[in-house]
C-alpha atoms as a PDB file:
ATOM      1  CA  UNK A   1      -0.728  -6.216  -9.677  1.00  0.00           C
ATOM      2  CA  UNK A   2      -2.625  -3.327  -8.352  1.00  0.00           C
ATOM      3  CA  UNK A   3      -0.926  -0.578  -6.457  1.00  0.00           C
ATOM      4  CA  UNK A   4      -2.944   0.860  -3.611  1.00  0.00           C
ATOM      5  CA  UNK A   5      -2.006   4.579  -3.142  1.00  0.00           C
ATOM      6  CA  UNK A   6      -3.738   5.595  -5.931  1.00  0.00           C
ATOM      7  CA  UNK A   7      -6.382   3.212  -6.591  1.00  0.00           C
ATOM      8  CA  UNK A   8      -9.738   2.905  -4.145  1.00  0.00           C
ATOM      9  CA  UNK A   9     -10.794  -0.390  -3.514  1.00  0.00           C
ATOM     10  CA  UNK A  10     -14.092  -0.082  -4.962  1.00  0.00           C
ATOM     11  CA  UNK A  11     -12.108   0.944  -8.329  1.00  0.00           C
ATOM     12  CA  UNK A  12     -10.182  -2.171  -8.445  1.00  0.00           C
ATOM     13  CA  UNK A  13     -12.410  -4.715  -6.786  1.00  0.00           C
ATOM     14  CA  UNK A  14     -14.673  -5.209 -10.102  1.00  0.00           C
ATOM     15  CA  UNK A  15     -11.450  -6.357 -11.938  1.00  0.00           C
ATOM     16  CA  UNK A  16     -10.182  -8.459  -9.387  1.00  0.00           C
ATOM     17  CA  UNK A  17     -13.746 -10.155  -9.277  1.00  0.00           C
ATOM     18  CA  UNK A  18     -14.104 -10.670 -12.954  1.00  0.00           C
ATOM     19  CA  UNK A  19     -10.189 -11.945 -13.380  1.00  0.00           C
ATOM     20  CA  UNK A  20     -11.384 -14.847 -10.481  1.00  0.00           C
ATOM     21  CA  UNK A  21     -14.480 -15.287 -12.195  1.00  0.00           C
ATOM     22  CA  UNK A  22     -12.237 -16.036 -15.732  1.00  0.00           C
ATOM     23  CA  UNK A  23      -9.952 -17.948 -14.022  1.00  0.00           C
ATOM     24  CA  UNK A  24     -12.784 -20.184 -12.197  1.00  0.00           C
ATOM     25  CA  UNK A  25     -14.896 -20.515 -15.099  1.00  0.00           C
ATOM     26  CA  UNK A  26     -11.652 -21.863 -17.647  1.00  0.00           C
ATOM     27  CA  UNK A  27     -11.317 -24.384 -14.737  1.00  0.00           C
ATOM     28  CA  UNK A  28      -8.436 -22.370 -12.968  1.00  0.00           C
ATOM     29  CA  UNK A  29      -8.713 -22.117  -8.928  1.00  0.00           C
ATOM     30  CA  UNK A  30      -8.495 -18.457  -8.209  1.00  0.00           C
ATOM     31  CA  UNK A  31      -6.834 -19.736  -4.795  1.00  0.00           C
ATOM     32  CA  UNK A  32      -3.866 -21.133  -6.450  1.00  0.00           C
ATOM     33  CA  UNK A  33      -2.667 -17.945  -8.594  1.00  0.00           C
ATOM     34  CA  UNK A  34      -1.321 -14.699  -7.639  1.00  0.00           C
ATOM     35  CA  UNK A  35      -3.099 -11.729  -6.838  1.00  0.00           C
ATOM     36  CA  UNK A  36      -0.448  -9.046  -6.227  1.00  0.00           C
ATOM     37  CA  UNK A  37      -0.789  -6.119  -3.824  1.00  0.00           C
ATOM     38  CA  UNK A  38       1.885  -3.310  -3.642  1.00  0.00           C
ATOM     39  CA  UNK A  39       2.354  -0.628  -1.179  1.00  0.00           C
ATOM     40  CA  UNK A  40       4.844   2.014  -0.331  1.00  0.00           C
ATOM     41  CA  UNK A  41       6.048   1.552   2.927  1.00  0.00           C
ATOM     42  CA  UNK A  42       7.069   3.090   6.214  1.00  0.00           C
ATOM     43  CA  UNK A  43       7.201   1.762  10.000  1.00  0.00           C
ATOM     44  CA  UNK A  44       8.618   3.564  12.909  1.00  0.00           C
ATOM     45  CA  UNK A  45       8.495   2.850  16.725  1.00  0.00           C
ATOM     46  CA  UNK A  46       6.824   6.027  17.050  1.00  0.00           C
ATOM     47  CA  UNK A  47       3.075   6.796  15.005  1.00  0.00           C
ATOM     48  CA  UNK A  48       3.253  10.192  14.863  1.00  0.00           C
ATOM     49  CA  UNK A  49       6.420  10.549  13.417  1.00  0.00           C
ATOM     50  CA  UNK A  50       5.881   7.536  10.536  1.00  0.00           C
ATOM     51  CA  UNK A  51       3.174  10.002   9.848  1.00  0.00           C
ATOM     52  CA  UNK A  52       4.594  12.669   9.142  1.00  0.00           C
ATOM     53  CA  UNK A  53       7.625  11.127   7.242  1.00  0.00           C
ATOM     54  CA  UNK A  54       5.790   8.967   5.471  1.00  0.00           C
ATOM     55  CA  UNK A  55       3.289  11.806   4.451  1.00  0.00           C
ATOM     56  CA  UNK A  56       5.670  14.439   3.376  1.00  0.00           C
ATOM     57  CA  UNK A  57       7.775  11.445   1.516  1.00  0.00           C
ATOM     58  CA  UNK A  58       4.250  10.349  -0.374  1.00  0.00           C
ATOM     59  CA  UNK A  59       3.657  14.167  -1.354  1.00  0.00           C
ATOM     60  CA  UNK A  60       6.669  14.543  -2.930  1.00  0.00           C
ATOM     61  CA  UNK A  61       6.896  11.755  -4.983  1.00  0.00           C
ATOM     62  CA  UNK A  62       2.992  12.313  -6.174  1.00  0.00           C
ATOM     63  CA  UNK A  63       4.598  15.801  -7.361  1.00  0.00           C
ATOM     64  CA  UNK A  64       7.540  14.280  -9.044  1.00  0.00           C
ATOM     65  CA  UNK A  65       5.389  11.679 -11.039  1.00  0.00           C
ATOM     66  CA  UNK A  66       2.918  14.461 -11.755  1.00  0.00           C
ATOM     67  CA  UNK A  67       5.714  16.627 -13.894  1.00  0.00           C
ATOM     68  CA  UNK A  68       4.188  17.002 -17.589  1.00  0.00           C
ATOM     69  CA  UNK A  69       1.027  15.694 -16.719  1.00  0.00           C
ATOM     70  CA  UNK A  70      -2.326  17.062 -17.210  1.00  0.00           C
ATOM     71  CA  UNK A  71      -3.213  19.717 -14.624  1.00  0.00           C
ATOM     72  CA  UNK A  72      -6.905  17.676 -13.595  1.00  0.00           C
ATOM     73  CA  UNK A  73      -3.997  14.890 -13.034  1.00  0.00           C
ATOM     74  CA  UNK A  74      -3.731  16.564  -9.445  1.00  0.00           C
ATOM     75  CA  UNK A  75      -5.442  14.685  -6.765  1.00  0.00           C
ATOM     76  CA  UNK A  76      -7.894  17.509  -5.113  1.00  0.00           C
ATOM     77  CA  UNK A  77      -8.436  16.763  -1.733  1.00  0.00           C
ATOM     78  CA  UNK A  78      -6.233  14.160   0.272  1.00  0.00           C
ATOM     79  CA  UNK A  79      -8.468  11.970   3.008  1.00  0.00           C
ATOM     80  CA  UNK A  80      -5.182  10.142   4.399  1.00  0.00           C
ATOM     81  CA  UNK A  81      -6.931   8.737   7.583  1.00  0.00           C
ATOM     82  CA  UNK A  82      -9.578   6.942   4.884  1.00  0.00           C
ATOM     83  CA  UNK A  83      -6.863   5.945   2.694  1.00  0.00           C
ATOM     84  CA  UNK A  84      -4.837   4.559   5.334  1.00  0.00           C
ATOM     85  CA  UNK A  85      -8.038   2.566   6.815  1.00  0.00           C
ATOM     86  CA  UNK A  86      -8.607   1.097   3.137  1.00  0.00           C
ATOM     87  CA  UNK A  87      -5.000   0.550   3.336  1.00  0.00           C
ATOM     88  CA  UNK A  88      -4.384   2.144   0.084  1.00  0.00           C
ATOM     89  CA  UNK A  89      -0.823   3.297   2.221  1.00  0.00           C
ATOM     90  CA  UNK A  90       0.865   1.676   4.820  1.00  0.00           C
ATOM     91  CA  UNK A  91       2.594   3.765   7.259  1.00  0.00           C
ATOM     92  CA  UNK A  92       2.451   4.009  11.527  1.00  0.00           C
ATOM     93  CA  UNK A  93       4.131   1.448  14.424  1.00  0.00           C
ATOM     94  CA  UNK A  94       3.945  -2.424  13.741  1.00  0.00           C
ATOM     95  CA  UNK A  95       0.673  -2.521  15.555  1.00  0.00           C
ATOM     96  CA  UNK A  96      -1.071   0.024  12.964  1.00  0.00           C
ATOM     97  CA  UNK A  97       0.822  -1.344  10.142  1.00  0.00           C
ATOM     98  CA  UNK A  98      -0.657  -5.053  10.526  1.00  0.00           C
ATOM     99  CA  UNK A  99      -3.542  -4.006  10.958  1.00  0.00           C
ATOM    100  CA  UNK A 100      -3.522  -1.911   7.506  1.00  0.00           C
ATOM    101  CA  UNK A 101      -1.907  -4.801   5.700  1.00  0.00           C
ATOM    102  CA  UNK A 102      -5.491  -6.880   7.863  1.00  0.00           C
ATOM    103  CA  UNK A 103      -7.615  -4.182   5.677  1.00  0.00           C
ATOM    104  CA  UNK A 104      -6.167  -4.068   2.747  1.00  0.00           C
ATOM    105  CA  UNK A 105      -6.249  -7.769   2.099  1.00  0.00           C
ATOM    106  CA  UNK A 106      -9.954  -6.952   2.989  1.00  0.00           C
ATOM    107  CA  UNK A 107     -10.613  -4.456   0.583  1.00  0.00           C
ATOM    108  CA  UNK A 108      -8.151  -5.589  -2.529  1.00  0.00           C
ATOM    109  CA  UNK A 109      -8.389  -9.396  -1.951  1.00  0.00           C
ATOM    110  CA  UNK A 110      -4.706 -10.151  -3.105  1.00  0.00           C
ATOM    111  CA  UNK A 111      -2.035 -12.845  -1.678  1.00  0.00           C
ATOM    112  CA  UNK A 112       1.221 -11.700  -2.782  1.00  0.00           C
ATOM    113  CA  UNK A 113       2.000  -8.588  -0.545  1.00  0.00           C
ATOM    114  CA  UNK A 114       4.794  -6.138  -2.129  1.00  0.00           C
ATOM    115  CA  UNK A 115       6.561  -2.943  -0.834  1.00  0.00           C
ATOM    116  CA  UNK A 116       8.086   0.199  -1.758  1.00  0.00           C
ATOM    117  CA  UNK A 117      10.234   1.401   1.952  1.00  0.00           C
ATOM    118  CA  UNK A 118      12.594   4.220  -0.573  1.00  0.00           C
ATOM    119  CA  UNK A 119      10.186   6.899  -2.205  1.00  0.00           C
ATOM    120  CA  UNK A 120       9.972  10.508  -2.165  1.00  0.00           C
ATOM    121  CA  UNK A 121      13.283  11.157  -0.396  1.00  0.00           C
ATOM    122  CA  UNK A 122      13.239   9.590   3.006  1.00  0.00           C
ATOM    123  CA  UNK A 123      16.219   9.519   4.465  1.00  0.00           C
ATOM    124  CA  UNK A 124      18.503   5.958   3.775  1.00  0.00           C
ATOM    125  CA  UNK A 125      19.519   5.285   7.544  1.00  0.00           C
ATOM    126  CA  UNK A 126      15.242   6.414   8.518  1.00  0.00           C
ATOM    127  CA  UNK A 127      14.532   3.747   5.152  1.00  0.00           C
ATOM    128  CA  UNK A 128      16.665   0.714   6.659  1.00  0.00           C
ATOM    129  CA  UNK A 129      15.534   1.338  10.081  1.00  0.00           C
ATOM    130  CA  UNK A 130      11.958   0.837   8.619  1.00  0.00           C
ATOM    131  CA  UNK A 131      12.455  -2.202   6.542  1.00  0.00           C
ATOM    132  CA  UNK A 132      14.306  -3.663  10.056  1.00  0.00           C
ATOM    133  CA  UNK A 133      11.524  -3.228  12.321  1.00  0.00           C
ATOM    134  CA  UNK A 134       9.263  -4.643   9.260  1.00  0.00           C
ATOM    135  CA  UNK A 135      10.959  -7.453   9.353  1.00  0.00           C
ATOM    136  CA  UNK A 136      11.225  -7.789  12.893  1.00  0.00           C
ATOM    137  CA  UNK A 137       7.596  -6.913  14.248  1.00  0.00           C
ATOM    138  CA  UNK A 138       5.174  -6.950  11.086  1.00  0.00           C
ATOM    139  CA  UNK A 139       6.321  -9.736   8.630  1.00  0.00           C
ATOM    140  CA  UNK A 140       5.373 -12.500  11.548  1.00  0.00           C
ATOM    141  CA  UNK A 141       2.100 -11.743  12.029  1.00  0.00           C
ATOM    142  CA  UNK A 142       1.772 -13.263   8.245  1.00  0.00           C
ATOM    143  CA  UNK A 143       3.731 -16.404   8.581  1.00  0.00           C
END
């Protein structure tokens, strides 16, 4: 499983090639295992304001899971518009959001597509309004 928020593609592609390349050379099809992607999660009607939810909710929990760590454990500079293209987090309207699950099944070459819609203190009703319109308007373009 790799987890895409904090990982770059080009960190975890090497391992996902050389776990295939085990797998294929002991006989295994790489096709016919699981390669497990997970993302946290947030989908709104509205880009703008999946933004900003989702980025304020991502913040906070980075600073939560950061308590007692290191001080170099702080990311320096955030690039969300490149992480979001690499799909390393999946936030905006359906539209955006299949197209970010599109690149990061480009870019992290998994199958198995999890998700985290309750992090860093979004709101429940704003949480089961996402996972609905998931559902509804993202989950079929995958079927």
């Amino acid at each position: 499983m790799t987890v895409g928020h904090p990982h770059p593609p080009e960190t975890v592609r090497p391992g996902v090639e050389a776990w295939r390349a085990g797998l294929k050379a002991s006989g295994v099809d790489p096709n016919q295992r699981r390669c497990q992607f997970h993302i946290r999660t947030f989908v709104d009607e509205n880009s703008r304001r999946a933004e900003e939810v989702a980025t304020a909710a991502i913040v906070r929990y980075d600073e939560i899971s950061r308590i007692g760590r290191r001080e170099d454990a702080k990311p320096k500079n955030t690039d969300w518009a490149a992480m979001l293209a690499a799909g390393r987090n999946l936030y905006g309207d359906p539209d955006q959001c299949i197209q970010i699950i599109d690149n990061s099944i480009k870019n992290y070459s998994f199958n198995i597509l999890t998700t985290t819609f309750n992090f860093g203190g979004i709101p429940h009703d704003l949480i089961k309004k996402s996972m609905r319109l998931f559902a509804k308007e993202v989950m079929p373009a995958f079927r």
